[in-house]
C-alpha atoms as a PDB file:
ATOM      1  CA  UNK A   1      34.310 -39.491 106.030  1.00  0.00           C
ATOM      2  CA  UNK A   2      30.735 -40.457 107.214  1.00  0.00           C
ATOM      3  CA  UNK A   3      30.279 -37.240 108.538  1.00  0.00           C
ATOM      4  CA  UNK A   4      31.346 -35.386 105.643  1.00  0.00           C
ATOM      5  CA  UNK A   5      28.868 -37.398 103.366  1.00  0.00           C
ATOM      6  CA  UNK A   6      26.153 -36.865 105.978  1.00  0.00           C
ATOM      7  CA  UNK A   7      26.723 -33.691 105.876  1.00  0.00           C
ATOM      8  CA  UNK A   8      27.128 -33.110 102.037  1.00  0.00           C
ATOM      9  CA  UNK A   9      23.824 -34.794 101.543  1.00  0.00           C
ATOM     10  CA  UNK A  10      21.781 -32.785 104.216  1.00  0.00           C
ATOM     11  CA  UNK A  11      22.652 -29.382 102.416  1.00  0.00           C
ATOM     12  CA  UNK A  12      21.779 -30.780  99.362  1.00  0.00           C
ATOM     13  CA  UNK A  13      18.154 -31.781 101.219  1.00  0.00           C
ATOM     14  CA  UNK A  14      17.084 -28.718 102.836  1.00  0.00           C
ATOM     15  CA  UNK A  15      18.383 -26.943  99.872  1.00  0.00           C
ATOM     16  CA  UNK A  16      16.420 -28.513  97.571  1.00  0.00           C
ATOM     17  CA  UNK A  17      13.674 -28.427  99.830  1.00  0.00           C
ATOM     18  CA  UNK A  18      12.676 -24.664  99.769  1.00  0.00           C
ATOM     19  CA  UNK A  19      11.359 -25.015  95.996  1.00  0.00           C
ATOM     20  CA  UNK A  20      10.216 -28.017  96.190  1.00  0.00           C
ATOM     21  CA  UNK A  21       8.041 -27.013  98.916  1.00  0.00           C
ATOM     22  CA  UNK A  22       6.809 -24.200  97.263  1.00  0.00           C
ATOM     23  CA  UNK A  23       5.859 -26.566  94.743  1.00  0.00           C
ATOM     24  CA  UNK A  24       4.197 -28.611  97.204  1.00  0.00           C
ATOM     25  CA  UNK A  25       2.118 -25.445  98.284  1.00  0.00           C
ATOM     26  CA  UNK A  26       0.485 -25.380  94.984  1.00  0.00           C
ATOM     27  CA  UNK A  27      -1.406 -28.580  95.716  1.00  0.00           C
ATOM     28  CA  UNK A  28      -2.649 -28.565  99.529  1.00  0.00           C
ATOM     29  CA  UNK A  29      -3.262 -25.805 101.831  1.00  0.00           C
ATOM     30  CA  UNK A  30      -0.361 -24.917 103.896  1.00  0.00           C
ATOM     31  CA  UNK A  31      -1.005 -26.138 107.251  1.00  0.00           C
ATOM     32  CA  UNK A  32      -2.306 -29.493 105.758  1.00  0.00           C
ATOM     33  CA  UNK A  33       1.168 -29.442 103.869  1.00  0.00           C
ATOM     34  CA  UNK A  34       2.464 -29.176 107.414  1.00  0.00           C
ATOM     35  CA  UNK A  35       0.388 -31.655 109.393  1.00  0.00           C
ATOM     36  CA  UNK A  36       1.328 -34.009 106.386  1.00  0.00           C
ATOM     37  CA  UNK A  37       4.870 -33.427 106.317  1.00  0.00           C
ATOM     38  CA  UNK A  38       5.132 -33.992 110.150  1.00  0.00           C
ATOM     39  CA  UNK A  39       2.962 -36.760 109.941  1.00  0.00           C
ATOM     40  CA  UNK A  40       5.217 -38.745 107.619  1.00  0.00           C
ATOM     41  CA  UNK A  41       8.467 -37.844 109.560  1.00  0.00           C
ATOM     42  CA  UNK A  42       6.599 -39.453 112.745  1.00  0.00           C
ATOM     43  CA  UNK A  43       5.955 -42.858 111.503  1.00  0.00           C
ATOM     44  CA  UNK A  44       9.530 -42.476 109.376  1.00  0.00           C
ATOM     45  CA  UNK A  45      11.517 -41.342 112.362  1.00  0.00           C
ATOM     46  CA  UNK A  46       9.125 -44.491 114.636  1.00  0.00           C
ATOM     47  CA  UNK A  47      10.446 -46.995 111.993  1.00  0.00           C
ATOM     48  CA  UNK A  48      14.251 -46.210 112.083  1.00  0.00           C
ATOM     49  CA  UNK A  49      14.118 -45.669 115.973  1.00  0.00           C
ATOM     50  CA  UNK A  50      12.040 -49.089 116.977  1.00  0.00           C
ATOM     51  CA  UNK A  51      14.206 -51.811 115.699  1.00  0.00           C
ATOM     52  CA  UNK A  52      17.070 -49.661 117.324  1.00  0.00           C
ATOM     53  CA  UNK A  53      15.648 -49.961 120.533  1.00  0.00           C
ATOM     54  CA  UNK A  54      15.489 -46.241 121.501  1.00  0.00           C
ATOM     55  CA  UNK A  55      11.904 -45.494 120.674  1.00  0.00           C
ATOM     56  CA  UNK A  56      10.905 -44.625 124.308  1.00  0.00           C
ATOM     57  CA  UNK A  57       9.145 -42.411 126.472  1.00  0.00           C
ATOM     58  CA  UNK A  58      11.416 -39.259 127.346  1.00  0.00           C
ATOM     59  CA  UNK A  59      12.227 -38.421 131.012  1.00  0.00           C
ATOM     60  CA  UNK A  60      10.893 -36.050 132.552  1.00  0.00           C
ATOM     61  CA  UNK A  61      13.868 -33.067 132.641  1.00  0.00           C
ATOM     62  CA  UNK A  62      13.768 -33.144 128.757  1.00  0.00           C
ATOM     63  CA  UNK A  63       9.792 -32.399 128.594  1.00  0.00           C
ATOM     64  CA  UNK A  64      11.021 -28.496 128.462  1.00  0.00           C
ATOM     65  CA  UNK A  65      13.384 -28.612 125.401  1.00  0.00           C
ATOM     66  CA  UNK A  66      11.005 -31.173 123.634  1.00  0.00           C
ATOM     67  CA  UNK A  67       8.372 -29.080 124.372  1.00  0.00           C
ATOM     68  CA  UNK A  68      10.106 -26.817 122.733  1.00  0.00           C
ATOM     69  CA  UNK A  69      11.561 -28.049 119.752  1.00  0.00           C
ATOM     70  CA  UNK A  70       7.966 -28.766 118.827  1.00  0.00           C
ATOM     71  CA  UNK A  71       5.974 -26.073 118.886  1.00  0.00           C
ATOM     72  CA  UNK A  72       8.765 -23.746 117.745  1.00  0.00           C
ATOM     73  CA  UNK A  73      11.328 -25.406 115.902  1.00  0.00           C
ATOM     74  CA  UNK A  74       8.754 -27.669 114.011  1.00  0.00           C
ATOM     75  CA  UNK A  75       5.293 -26.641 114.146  1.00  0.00           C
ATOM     76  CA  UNK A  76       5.733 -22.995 114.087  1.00  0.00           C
ATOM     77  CA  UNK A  77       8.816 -22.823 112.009  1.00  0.00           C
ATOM     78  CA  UNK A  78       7.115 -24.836 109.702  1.00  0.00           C
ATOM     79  CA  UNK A  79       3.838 -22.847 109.496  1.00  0.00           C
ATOM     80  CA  UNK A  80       5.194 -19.260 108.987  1.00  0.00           C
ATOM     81  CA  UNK A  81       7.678 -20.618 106.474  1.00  0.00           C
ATOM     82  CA  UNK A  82       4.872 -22.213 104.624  1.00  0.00           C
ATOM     83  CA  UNK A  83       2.622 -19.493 104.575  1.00  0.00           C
ATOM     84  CA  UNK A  84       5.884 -16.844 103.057  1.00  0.00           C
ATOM     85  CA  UNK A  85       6.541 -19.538 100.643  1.00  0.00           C
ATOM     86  CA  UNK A  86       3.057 -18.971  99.366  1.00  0.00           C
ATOM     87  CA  UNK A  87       4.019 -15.316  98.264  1.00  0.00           C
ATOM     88  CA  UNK A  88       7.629 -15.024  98.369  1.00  0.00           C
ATOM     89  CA  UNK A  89      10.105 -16.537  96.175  1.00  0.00           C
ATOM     90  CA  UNK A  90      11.996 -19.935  97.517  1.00  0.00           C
ATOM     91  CA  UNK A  91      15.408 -18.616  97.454  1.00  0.00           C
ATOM     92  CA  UNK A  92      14.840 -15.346  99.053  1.00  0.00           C
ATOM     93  CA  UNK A  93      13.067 -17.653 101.445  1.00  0.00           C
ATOM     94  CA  UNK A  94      16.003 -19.606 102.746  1.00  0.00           C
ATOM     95  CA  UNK A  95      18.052 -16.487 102.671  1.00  0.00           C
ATOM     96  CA  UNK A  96      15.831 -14.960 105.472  1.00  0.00           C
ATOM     97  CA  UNK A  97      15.500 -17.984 107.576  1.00  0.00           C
ATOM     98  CA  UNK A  98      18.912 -19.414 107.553  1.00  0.00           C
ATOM     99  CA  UNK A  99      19.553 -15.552 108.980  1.00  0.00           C
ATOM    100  CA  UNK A 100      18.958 -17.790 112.201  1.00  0.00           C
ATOM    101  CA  UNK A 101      22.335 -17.621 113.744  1.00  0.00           C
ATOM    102  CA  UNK A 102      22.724 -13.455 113.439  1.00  0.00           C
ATOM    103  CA  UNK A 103      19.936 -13.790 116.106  1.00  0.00           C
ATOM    104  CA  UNK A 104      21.529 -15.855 118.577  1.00  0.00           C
ATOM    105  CA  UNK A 105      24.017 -14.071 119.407  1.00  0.00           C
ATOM    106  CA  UNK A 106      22.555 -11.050 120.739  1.00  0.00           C
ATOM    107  CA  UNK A 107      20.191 -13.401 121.977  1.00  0.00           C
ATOM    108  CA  UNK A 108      22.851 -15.047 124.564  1.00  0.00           C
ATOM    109  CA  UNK A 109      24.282 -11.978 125.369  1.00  0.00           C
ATOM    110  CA  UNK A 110      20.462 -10.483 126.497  1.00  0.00           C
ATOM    111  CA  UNK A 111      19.894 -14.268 128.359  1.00  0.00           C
ATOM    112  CA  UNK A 112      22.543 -16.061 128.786  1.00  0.00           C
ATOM    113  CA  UNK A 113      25.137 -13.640 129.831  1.00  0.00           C
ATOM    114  CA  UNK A 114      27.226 -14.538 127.339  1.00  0.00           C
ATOM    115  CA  UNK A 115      29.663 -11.366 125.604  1.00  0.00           C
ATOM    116  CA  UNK A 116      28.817  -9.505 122.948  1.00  0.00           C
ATOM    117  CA  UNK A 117      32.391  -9.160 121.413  1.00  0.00           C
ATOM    118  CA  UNK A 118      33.563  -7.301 118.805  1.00  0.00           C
ATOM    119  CA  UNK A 119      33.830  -9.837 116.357  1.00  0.00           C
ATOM    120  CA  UNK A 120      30.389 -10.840 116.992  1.00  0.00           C
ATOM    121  CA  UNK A 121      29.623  -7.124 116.861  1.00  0.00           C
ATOM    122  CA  UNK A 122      30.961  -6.948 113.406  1.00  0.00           C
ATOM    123  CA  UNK A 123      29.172  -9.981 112.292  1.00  0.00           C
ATOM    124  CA  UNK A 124      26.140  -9.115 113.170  1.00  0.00           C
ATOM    125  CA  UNK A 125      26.562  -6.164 111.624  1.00  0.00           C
ATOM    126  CA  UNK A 126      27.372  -7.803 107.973  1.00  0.00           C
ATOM    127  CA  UNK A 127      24.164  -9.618 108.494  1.00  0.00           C
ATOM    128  CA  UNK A 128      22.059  -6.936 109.277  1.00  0.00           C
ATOM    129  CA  UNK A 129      23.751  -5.410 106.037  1.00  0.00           C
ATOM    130  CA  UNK A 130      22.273  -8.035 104.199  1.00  0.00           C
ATOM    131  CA  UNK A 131      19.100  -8.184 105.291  1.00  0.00           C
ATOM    132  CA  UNK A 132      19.119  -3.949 104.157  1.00  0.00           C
ATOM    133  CA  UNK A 133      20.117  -4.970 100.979  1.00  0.00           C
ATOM    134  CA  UNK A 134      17.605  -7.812 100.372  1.00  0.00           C
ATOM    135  CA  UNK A 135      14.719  -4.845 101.381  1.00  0.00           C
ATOM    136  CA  UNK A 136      16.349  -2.486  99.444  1.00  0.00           C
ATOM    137  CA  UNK A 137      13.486   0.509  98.887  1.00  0.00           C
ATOM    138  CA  UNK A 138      14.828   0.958  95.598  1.00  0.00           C
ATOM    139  CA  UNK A 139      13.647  -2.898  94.507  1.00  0.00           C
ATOM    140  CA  UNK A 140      11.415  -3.809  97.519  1.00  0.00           C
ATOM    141  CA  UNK A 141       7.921  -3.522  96.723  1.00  0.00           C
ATOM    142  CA  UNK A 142       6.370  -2.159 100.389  1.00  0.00           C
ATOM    143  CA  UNK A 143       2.395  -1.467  98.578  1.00  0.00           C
ATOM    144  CA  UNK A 144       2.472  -4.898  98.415  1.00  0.00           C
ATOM    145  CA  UNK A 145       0.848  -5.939 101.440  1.00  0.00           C
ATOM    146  CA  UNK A 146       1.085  -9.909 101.125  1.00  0.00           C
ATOM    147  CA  UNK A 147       4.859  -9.650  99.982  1.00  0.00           C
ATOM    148  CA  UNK A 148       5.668  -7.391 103.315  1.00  0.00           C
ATOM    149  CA  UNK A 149       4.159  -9.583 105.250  1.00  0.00           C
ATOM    150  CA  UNK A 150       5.295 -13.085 103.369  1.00  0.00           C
ATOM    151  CA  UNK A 151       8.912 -11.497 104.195  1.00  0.00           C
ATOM    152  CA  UNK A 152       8.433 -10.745 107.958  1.00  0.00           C
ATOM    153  CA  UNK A 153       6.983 -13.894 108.471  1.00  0.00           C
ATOM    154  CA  UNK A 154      10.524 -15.395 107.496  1.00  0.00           C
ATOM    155  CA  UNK A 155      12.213 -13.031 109.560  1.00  0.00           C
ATOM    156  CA  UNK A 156       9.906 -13.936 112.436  1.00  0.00           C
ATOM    157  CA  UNK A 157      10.906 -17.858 111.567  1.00  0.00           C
ATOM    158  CA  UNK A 158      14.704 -16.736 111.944  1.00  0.00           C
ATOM    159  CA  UNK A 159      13.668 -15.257 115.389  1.00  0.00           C
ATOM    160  CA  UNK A 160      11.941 -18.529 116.677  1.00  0.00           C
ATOM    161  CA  UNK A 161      14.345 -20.974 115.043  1.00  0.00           C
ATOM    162  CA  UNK A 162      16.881 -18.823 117.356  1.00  0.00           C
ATOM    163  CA  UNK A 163      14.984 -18.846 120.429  1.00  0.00           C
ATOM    164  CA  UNK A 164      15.134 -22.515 120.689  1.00  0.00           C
ATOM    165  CA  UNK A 165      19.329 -22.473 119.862  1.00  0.00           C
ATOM    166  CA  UNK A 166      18.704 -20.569 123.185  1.00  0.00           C
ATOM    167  CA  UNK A 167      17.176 -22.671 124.979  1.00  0.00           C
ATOM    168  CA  UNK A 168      19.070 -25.599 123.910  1.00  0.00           C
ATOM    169  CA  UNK A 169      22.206 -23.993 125.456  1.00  0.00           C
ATOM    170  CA  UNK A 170      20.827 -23.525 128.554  1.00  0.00           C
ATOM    171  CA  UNK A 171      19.138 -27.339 128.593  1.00  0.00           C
ATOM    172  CA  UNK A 172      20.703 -30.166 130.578  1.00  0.00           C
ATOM    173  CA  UNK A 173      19.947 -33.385 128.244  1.00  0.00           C
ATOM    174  CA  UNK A 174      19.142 -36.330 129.969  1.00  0.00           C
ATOM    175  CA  UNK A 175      18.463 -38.578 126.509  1.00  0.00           C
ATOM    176  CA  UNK A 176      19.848 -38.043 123.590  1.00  0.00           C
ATOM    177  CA  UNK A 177      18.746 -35.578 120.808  1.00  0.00           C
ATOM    178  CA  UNK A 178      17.937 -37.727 117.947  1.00  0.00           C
ATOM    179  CA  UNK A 179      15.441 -39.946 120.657  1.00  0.00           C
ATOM    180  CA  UNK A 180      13.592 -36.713 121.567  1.00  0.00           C
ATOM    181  CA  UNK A 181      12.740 -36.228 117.141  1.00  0.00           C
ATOM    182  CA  UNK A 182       9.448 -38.685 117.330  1.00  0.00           C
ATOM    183  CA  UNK A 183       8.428 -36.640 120.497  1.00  0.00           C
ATOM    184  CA  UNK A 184       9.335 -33.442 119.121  1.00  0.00           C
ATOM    185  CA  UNK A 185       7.068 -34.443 116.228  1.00  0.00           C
ATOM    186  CA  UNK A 186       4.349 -35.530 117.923  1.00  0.00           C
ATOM    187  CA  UNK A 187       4.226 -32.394 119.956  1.00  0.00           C
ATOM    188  CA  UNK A 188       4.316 -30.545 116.920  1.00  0.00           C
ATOM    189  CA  UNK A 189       1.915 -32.612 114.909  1.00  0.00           C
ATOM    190  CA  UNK A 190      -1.122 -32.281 117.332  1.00  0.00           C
ATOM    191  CA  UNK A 191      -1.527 -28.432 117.336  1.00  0.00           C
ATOM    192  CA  UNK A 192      -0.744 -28.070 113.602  1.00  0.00           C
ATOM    193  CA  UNK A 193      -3.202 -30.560 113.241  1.00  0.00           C
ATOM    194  CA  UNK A 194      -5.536 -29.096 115.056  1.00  0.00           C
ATOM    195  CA  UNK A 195      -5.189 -25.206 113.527  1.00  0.00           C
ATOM    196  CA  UNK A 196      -5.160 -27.239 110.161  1.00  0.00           C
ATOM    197  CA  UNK A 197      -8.537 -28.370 110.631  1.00  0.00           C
ATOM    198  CA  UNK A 198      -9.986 -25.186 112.278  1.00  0.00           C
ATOM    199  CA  UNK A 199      -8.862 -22.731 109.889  1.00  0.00           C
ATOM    200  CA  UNK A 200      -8.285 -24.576 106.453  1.00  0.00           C
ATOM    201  CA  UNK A 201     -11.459 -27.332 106.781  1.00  0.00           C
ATOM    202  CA  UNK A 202     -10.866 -30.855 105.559  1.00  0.00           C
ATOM    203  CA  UNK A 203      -7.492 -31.028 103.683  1.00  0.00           C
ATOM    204  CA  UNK A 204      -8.022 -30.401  99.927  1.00  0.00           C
ATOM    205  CA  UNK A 205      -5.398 -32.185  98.227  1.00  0.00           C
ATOM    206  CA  UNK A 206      -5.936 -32.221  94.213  1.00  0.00           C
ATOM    207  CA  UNK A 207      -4.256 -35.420  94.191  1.00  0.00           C
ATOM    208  CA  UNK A 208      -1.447 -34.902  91.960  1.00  0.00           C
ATOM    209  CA  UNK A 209       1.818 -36.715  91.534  1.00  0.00           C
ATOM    210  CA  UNK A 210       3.987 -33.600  92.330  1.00  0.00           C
ATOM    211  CA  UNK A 211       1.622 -33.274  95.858  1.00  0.00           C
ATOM    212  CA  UNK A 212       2.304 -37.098  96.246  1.00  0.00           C
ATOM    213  CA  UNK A 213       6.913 -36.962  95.866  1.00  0.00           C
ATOM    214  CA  UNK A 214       7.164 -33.679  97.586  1.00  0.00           C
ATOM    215  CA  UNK A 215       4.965 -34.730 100.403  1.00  0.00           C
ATOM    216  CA  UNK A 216       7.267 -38.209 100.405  1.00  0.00           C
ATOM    217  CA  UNK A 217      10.381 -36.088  99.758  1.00  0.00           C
ATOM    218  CA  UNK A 218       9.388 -33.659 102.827  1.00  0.00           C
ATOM    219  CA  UNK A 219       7.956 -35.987 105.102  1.00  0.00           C
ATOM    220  CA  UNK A 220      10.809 -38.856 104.646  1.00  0.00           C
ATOM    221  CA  UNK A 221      13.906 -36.778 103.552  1.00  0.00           C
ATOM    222  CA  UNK A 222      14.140 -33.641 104.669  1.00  0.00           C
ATOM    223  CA  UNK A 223      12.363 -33.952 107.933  1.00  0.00           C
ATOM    224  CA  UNK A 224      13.443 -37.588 109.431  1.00  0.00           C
ATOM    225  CA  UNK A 225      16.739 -38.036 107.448  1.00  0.00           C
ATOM    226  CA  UNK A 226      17.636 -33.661 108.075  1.00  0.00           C
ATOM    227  CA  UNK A 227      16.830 -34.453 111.390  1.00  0.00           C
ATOM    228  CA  UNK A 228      18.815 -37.451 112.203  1.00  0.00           C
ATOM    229  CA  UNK A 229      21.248 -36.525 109.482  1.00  0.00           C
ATOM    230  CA  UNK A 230      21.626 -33.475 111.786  1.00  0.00           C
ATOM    231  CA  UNK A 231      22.633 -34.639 115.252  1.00  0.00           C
ATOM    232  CA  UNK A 232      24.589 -36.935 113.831  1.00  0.00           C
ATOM    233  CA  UNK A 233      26.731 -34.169 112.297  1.00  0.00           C
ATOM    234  CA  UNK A 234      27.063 -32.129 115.380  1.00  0.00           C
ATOM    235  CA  UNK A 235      27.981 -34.803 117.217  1.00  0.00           C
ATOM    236  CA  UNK A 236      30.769 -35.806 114.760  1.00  0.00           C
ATOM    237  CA  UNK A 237      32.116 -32.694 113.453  1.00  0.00           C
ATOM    238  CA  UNK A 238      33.551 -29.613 115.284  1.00  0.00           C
ATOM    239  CA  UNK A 239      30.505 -27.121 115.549  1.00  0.00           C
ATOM    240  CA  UNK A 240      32.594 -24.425 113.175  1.00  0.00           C
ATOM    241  CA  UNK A 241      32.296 -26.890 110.752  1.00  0.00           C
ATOM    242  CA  UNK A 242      28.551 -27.552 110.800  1.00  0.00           C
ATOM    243  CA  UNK A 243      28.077 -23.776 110.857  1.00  0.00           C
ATOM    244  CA  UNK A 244      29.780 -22.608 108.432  1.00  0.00           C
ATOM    245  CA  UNK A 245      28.514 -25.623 105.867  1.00  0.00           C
ATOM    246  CA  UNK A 246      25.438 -24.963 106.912  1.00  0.00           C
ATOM    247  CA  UNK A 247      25.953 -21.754 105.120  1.00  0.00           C
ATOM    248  CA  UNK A 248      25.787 -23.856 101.708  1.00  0.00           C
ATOM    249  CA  UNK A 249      22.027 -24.416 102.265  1.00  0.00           C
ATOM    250  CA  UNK A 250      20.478 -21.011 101.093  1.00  0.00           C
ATOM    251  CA  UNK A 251      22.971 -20.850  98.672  1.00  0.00           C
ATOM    252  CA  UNK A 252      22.008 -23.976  97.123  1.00  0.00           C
ATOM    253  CA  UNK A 253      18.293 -23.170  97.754  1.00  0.00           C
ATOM    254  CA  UNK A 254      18.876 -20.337  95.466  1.00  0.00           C
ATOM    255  CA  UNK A 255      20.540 -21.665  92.964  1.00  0.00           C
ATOM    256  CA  UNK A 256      17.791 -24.688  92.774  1.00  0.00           C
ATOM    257  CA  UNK A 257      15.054 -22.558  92.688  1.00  0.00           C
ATOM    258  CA  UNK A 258      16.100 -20.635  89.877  1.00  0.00           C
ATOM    259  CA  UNK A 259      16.495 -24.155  88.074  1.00  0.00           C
ATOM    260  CA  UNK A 260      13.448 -25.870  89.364  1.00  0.00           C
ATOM    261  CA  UNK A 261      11.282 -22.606  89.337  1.00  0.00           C
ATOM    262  CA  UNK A 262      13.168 -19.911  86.519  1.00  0.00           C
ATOM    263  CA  UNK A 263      13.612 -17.628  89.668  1.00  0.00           C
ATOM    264  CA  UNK A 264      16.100 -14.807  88.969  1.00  0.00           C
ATOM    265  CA  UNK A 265      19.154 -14.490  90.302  1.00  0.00           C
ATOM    266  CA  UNK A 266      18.922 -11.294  91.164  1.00  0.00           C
ATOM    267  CA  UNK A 267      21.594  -9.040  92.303  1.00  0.00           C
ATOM    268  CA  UNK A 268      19.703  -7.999  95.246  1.00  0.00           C
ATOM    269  CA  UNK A 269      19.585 -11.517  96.182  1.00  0.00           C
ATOM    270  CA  UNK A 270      22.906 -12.307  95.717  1.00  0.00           C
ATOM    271  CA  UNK A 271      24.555  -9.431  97.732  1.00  0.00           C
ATOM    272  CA  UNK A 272      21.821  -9.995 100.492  1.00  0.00           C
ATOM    273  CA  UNK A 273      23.298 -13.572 100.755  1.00  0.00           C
ATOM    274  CA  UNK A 274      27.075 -13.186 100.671  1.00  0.00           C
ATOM    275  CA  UNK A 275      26.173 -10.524 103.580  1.00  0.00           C
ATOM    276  CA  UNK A 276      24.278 -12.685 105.689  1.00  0.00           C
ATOM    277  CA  UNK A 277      26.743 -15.632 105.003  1.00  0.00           C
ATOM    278  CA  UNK A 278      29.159 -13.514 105.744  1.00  0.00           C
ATOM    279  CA  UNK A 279      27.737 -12.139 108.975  1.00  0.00           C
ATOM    280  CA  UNK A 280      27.264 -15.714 109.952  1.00  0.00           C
ATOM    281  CA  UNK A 281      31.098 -17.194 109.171  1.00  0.00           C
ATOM    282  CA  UNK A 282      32.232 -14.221 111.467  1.00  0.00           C
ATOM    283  CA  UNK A 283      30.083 -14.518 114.585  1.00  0.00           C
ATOM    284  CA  UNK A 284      30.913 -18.608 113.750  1.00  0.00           C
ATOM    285  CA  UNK A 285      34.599 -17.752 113.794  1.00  0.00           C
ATOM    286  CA  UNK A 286      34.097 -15.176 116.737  1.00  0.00           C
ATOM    287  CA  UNK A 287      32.752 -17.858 118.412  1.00  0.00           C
ATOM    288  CA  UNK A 288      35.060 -20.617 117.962  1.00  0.00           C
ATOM    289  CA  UNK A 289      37.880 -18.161 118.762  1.00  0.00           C
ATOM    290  CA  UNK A 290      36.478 -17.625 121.998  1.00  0.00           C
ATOM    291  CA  UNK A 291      36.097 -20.840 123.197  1.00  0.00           C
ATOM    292  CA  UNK A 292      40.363 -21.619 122.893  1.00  0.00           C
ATOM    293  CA  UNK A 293      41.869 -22.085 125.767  1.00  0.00           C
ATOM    294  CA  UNK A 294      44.174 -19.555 125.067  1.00  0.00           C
ATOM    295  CA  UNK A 295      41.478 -16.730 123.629  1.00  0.00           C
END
């Protein structure tokens, strides 16, 4: 029952999140936004680790993966989707990124040897359906350079998020996920930081109260409680499961923004969704199939 709660409550987080960050965005330049956001999930994810004893230096054979979940899966992830949120709508927004799992599986056939059946053949192909439909020429804007770009960029966030599913496949853990998150933060924190300061200047914030809770709600919520929240899931639940709910999260991002932000709910968007959702429950299902002892 934990689980399911966990769960229940984490789609509801990063769902929520994609508007709220975009209202976030209106406050702060984006990388600050980022540097901030990773800033506050350090010293949240330091508090809840230290009294539990497992705030220590990783070995060694996990430097790779952490390595890796920082710069990509954190500091870049968080960058390009910060800078589309600034000129693409937050719903479309989690539509494109949660296309994540449409990549990796062409991705393990290419590098990890692993089959590209023809279930995930037909997945993939729903998905890459629904990414047509959300650029259909017929709606899709293309003279509008910062749009065009605003949309790859999530694409390109889909691509990286997927890389490091990759290489988290391939990775033999020696500690366990959730004690690699204040690592993983830091690692990601330092660059960010860094390109924050080199390209933006000193942060800007205009000091508001909505700057103030979504910072709090990003840095607190959906970064140290998603992450935890997270592992805790996959470690509880049958993978099919997590993947499949997981599903829920541009959906509800959609929904929210249109309540939080008046965004349409646009056909286009719609379709593009139950596609890619789509796409993603049958390379999920493709998946799980395979793995029976008896498939």
């Amino acid at each position: 029952m934990r689980a399911f709660v966990l769960l229940a409550l984490l789609v509801l987080v990063w769902g929520g999140n994609w508007p709220i960050m975009k209202i976030g965005l209106a406050h702060i330049q984006p990388l600050w936004f980022c540097t901030l956001r990773l800033a506050l999930g350090l010293v949240s994810m330091v508090l809840i680790l230290g009294p539990m004893g497992k705030l220590r230096l990783p070995p060694r054979g996990d430097w790779p993966v952490m390595a890796s979940l920082g710069l990509l899966n954190m500091a870049l992830f968080m960058v390009l989707t910060n800078l589309a949120l600034l000129v693409v709508p937050a719903g479309r927004s989690a539509i494109l990124a949660y296309s994540t799992p449409l990549w990796v599986a062409p991705g393990a056939a290419l590098f990890l040897g692993e089959r590209l059946t023809r279930g995930r053949l037909a997945g993939l192909a729903l998905g890459l359906g629904g990414i047509v439909v959300l650029f259909n020429p017929l709606t899709f804007d293309w003279s509008d350079r910062a749009a065009v770009t605003g949309n790859l960029l999530l694409l390109a966030a889909a691509l990286v998020w997927a890389a490091v599913i990759l290489h988290i496949r391939r990775h033999r853990w020696q500690s366990s996920p959730l004690e690699l998150v204040p690592w993983q933060m830091l690692v990601g924190l330092v660059p960010v930081a860094a390109a924050a300061a080199l390209i933006e200047g000193p942060p800007a914030p205009d000091g508001s109260f909505e700057l103030v809770w979504t910072l709090l709600y990003n840095g607190t919520l959906a970064t140290a409680f998603a992450y935890w929240a997270a592992v805790t899931v996959n470690r509880l639940l049958p993978a099919l499961t997590v993947s499949l709910s997981f599903l829920s999260v541009p959906a509800f991002g959609l929904v929210i923004s249109s309540l939080l932000l008046g965004e349409r709910l646009s056909f286009t968007n719609m379709a593009g969704l139950a596609l890619i959702a789509g796409g993603v429950g049958v390379v999920a299902l493709a998946g799980a199939r395979e793995r029976r002892p008896d498939g």
